[in-house]
C-alpha atoms as a PDB file:
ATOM      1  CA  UNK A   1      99.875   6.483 257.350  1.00  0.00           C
ATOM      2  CA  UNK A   2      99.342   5.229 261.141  1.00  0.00           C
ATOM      3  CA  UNK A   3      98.615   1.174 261.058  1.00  0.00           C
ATOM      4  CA  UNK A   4      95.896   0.448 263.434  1.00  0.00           C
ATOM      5  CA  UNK A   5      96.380  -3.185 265.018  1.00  0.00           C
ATOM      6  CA  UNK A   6      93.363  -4.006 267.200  1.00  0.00           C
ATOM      7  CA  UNK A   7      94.081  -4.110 271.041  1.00  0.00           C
ATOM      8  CA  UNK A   8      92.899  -7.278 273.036  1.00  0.00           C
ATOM      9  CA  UNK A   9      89.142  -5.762 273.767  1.00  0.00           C
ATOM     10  CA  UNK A  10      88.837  -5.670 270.426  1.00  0.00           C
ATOM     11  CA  UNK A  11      89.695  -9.234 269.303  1.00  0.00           C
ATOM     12  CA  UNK A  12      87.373 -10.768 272.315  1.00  0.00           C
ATOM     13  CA  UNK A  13      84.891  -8.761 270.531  1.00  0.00           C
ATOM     14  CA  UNK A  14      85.628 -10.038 267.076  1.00  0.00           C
ATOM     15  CA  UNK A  15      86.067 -13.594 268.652  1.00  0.00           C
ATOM     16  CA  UNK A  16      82.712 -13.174 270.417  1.00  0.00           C
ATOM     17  CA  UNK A  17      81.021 -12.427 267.024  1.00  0.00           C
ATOM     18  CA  UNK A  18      83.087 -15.457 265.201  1.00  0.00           C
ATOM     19  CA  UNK A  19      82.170 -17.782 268.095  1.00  0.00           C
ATOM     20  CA  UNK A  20      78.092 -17.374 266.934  1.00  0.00           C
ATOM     21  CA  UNK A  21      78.691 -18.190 263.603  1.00  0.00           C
ATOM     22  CA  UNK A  22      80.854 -21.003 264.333  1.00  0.00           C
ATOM     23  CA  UNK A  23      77.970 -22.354 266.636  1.00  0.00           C
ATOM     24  CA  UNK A  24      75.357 -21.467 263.692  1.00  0.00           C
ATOM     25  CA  UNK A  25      77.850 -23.819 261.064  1.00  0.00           C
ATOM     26  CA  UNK A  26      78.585 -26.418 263.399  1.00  0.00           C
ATOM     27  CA  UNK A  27      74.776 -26.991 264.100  1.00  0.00           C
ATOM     28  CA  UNK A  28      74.533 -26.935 260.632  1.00  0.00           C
ATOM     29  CA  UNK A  29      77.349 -29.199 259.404  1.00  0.00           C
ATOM     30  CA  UNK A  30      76.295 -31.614 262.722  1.00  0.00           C
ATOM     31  CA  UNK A  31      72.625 -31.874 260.595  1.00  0.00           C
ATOM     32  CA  UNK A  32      74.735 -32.685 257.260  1.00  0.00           C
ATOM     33  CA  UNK A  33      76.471 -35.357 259.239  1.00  0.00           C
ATOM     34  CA  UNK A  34      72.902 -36.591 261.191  1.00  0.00           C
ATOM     35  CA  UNK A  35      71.314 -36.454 257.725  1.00  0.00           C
ATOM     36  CA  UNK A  36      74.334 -38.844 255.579  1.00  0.00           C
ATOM     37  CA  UNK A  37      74.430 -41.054 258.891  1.00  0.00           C
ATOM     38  CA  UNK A  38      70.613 -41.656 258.339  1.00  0.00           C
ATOM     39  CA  UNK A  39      71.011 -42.165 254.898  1.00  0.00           C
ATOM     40  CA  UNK A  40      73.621 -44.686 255.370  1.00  0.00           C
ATOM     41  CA  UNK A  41      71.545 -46.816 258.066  1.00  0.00           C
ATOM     42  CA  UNK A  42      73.389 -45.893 260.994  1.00  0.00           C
ATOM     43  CA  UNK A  43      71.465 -44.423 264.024  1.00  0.00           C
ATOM     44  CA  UNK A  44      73.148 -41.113 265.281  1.00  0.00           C
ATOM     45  CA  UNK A  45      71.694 -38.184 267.095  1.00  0.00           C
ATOM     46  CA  UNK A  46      72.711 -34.046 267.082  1.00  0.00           C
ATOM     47  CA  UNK A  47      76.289 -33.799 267.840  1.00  0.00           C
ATOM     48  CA  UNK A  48      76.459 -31.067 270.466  1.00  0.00           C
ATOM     49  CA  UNK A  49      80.105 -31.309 270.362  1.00  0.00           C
ATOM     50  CA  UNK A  50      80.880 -30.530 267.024  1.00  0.00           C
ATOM     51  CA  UNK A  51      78.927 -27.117 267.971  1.00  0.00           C
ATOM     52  CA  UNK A  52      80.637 -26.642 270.965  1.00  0.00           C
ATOM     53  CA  UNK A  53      84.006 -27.142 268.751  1.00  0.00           C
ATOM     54  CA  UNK A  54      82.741 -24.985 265.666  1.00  0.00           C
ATOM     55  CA  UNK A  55      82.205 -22.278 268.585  1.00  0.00           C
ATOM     56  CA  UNK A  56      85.351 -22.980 269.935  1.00  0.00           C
ATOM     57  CA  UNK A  57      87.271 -23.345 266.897  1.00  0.00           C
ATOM     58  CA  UNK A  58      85.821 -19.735 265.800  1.00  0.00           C
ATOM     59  CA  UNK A  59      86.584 -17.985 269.109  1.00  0.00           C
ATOM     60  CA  UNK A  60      90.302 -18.796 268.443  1.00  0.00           C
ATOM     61  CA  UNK A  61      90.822 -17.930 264.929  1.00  0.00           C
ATOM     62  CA  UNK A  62      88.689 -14.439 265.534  1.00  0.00           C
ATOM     63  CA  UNK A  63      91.064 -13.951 268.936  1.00  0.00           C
ATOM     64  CA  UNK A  64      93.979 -14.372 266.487  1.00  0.00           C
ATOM     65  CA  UNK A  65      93.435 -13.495 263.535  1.00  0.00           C
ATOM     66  CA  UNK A  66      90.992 -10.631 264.265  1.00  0.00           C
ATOM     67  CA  UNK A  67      88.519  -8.645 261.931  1.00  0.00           C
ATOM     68  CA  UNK A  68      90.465 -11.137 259.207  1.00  0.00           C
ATOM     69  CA  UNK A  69      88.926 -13.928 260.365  1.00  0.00           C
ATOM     70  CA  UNK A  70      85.879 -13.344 258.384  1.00  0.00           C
ATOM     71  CA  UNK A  71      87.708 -14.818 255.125  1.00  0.00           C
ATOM     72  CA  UNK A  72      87.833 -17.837 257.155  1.00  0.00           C
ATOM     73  CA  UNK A  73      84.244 -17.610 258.514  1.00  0.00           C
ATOM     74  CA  UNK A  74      83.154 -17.172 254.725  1.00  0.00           C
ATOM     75  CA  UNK A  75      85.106 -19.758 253.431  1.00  0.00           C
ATOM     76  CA  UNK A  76      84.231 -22.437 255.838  1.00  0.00           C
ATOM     77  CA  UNK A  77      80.631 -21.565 255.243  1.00  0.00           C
ATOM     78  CA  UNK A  78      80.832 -21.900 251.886  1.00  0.00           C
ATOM     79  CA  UNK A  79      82.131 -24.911 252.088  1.00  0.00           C
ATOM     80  CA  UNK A  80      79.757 -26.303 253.962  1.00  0.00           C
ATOM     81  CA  UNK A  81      77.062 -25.363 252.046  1.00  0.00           C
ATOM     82  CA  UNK A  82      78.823 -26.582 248.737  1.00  0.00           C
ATOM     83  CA  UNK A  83      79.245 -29.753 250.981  1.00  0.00           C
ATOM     84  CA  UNK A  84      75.629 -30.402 251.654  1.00  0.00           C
ATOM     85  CA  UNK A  85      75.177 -29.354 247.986  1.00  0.00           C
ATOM     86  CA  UNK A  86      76.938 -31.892 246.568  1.00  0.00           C
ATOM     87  CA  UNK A  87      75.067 -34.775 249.115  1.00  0.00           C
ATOM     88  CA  UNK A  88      71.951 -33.767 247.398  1.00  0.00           C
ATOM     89  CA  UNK A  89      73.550 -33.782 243.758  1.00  0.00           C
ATOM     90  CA  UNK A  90      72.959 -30.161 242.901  1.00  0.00           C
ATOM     91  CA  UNK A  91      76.561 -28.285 243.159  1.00  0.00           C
ATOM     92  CA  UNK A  92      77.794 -26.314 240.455  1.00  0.00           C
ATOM     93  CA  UNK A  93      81.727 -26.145 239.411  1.00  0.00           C
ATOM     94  CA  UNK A  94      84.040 -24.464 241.644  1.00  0.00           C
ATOM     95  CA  UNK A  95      85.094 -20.993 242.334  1.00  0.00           C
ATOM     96  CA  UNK A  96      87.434 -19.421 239.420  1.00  0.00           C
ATOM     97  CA  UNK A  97      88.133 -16.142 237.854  1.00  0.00           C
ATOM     98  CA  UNK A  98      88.000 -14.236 234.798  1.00  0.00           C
ATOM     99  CA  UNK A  99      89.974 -16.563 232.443  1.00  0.00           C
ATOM    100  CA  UNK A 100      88.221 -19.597 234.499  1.00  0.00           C
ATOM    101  CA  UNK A 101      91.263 -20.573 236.293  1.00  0.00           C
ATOM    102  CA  UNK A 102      90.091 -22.391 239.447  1.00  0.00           C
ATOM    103  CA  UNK A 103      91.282 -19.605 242.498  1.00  0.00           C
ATOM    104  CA  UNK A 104      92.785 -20.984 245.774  1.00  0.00           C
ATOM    105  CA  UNK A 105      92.689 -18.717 248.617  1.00  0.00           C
ATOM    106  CA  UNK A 106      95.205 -18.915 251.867  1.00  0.00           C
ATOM    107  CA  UNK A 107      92.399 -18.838 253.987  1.00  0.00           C
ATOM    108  CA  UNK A 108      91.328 -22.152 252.922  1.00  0.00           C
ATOM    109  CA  UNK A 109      94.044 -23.952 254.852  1.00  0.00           C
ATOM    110  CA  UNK A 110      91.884 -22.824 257.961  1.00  0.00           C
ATOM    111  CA  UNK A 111      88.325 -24.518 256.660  1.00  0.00           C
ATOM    112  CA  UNK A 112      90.729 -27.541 256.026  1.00  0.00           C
ATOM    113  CA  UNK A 113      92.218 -27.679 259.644  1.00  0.00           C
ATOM    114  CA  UNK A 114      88.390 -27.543 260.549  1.00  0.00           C
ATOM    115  CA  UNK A 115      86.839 -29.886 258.591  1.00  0.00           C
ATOM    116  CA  UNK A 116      89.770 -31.644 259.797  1.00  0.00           C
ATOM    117  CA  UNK A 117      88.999 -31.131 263.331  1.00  0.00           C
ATOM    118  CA  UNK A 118      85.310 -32.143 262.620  1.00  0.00           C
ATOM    119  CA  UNK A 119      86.105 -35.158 260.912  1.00  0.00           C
ATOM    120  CA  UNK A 120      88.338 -35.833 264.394  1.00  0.00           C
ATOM    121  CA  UNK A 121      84.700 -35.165 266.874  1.00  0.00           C
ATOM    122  CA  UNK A 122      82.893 -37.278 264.282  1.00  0.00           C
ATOM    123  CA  UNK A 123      85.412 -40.030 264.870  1.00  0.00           C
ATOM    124  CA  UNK A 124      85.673 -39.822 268.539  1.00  0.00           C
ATOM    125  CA  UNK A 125      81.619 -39.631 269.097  1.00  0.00           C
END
């Protein structure tokens, strides 16, 4: 059985793809972060740079990590939505499996490092 690793053409292409959905999440998670700012009584407006790093942020990992990226992509999605969620009060329990054992996957460390890296653009703006 030949192992077919992706040439560089390829991973552009997958970190072309990754870089739209990063923009789509960032605008999202920027509207989660306009909407609790509101909430809270503090003026803020769209943060184009948290899009600009989702974008960026997704163009890397799908250079990198290639068609595997889209564990990441999911994951950080998910968690975003499960994030916004739980603002409005209306998230269900976490992810486990058949004996209800709550599942960690090794992909997570990457929505982590982003969230992370959000949390940093947040901070600086």
């Amino acid at each position: 059985m030949e192992h077919n690793t992706p040439n560089f053409k390829e991973r552009l292409h997958v970190g072309l793809i990754a870089s739209v959905f990063g923009a789509i999440v960032g605008a999202v998670v920027s509207l989660i972060v306009l909407g609790v700012l509101s909430l809270l009584g503090f003026p803020h407006s769209f943060n184009r740079w948290m899009v600009a790093f989702s974008a960026g942020f997704f163009f890397v990992i799908g250079l990198f990590r290639g068609i595997e990226s889209t564990d990441t992509i999911a994951d950080v999605i998910g968690a975003a939505f499960v994030g916004a969620f739980a603002a409005l009060g209306i998230a269900g329990g976490g992810a486990a499996d058949v004996d209800a054992t709550p599942q960690w996957r090794t992909s997570m460390w990457w929505a982590i490092v982003y969230f992370s890296g959000l949390a940093l653009v947040v901070w600086v703006t």
